[in-house]
C-alpha atoms as a PDB file:
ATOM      1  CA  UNK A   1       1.699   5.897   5.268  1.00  0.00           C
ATOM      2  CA  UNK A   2       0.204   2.955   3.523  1.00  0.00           C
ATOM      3  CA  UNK A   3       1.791  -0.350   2.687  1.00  0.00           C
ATOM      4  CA  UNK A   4       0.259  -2.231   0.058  1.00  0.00           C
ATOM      5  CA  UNK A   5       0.856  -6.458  -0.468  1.00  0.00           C
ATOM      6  CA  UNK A   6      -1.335  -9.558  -1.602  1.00  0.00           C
ATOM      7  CA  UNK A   7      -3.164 -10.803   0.506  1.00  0.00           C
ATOM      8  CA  UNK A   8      -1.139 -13.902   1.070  1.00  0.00           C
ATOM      9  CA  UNK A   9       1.708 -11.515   3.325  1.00  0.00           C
ATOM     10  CA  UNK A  10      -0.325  -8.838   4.369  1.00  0.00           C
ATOM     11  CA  UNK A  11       0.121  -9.658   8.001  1.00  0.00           C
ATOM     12  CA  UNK A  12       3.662 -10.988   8.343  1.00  0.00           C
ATOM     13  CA  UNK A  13       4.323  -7.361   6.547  1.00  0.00           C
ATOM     14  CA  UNK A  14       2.698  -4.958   8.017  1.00  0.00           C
ATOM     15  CA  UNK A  15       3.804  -6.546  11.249  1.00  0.00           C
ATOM     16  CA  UNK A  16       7.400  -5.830  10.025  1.00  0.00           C
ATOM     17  CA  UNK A  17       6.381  -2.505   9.112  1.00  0.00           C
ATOM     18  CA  UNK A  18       4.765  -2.098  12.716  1.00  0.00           C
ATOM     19  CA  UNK A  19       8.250  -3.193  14.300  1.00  0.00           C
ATOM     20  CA  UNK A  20      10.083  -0.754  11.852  1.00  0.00           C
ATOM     21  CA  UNK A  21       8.299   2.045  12.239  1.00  0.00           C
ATOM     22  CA  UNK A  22       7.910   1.982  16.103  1.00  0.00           C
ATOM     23  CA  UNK A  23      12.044   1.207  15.776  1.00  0.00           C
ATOM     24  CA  UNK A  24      12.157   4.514  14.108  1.00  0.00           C
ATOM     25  CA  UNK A  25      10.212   6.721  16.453  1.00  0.00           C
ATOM     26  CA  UNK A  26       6.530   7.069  14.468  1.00  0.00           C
ATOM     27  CA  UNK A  27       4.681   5.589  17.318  1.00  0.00           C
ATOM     28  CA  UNK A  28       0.773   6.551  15.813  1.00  0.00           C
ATOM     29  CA  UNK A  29       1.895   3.687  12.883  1.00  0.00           C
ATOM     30  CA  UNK A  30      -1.334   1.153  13.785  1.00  0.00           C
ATOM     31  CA  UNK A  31      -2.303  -1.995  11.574  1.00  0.00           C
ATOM     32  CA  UNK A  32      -5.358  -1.310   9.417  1.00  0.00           C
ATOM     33  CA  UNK A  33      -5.884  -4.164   6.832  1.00  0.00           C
ATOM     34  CA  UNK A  34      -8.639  -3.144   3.834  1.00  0.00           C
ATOM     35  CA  UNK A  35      -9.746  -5.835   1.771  1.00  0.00           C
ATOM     36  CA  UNK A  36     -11.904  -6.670  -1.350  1.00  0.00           C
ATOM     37  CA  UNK A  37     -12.479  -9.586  -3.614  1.00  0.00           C
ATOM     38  CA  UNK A  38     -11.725  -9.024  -7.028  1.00  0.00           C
ATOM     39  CA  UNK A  39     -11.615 -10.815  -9.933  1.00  0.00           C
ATOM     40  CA  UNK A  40      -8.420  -9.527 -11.656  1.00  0.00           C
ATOM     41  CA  UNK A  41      -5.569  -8.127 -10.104  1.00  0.00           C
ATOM     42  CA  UNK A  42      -4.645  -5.636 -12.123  1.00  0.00           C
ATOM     43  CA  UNK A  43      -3.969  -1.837 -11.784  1.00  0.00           C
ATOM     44  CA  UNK A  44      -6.763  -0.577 -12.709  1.00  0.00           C
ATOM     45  CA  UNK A  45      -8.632  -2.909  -9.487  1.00  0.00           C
ATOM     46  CA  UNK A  46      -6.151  -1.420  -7.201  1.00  0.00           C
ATOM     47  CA  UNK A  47      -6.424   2.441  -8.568  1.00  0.00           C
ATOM     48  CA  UNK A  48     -10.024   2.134  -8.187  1.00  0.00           C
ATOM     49  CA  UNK A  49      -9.793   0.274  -4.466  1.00  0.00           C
ATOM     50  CA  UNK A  50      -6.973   2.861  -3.289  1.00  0.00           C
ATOM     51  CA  UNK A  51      -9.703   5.811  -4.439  1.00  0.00           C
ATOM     52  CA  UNK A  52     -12.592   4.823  -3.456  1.00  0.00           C
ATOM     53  CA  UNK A  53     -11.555   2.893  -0.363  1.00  0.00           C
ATOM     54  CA  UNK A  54      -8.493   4.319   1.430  1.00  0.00           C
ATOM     55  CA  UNK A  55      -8.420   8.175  -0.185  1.00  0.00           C
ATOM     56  CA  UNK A  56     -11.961   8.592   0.358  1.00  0.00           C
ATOM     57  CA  UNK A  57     -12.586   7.246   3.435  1.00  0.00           C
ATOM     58  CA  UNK A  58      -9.136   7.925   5.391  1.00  0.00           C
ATOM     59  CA  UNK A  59      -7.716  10.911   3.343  1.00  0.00           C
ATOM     60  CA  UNK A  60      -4.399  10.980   1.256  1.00  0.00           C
ATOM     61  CA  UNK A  61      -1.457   9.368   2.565  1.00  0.00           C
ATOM     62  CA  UNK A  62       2.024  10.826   2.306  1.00  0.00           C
ATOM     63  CA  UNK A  63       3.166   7.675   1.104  1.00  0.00           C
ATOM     64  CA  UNK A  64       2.465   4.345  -0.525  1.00  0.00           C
ATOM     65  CA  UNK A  65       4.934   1.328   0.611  1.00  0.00           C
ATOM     66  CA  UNK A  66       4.249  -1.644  -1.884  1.00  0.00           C
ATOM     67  CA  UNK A  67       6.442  -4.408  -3.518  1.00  0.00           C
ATOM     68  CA  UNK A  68       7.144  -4.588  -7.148  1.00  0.00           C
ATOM     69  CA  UNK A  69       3.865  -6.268  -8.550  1.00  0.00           C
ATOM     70  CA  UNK A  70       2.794  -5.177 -11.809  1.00  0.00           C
ATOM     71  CA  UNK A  71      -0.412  -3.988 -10.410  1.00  0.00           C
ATOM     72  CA  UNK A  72       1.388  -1.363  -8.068  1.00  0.00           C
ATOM     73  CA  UNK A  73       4.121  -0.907 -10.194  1.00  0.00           C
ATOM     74  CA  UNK A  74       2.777   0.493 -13.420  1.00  0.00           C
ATOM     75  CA  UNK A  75       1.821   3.877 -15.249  1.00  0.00           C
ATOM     76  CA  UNK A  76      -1.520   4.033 -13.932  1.00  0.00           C
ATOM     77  CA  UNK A  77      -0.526   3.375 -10.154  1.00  0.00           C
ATOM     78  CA  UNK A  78       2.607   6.344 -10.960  1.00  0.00           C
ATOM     79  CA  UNK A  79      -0.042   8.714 -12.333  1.00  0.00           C
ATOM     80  CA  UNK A  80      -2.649   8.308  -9.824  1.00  0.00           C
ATOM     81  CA  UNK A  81       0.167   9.339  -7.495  1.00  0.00           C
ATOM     82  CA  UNK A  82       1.963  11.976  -8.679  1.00  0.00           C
ATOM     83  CA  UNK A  83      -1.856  13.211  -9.464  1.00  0.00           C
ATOM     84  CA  UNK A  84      -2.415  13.205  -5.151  1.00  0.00           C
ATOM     85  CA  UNK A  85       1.327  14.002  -4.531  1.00  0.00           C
ATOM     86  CA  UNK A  86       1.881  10.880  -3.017  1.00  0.00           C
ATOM     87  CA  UNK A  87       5.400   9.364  -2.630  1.00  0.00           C
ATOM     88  CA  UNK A  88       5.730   5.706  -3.475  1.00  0.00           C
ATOM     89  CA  UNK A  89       8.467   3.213  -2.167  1.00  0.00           C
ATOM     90  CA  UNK A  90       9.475   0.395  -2.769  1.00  0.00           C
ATOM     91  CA  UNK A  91       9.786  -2.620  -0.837  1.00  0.00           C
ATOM     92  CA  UNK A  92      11.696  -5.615  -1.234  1.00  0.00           C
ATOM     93  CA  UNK A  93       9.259  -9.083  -1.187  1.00  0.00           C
ATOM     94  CA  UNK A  94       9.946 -11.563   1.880  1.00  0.00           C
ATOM     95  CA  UNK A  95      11.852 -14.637   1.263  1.00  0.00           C
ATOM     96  CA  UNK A  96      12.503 -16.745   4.343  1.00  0.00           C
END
């Protein structure tokens, strides 16, 4: 499983994740942050990062956990997906 933020959260999340996945009894859930400086954010940026950084290197995921940014949320991000039979959820964004 992958979970996907900007930068700005990426910790404070996948901590949270971390807690909520050991909570739930998938104790081989370890934090992994990948990273790249780009000059848009857009999807195609994070299509070609997720292929050429994560797939490649780590294999397919089962799953995708992002929030609703229009860079993961978008017809390119649902096609590259569906393509690798990956499911994608949704998370809500952190407010505290």
């Amino acid at each position: 499983v992958i979970a996907s933020s900007r930068v700005g959260m990426v910790e404070l999340k996948l901590r949270e994740l971390s807690t909520f996945f050991r909570n739930m009894g998938q104790i081989n859930f370890e934090i992994w942050v990948e990273a790249i400086a780009t000059k848009t954010n857009d999807a195609k940026v994070v299509v070609n990062f997720l292929k050429s950084n994560i797939f490649c290197r780590f294999g397919v995921p089962k799953a995708l956990i992002s929030d609703e940014g229009s860079h993961f949320y978008n017809r390119a991000m649902s096609s590259i997906l569906h393509k690798y039979r990956v499911a994608h959820r949704i998370a809500t964004a952190y407010h505290p």
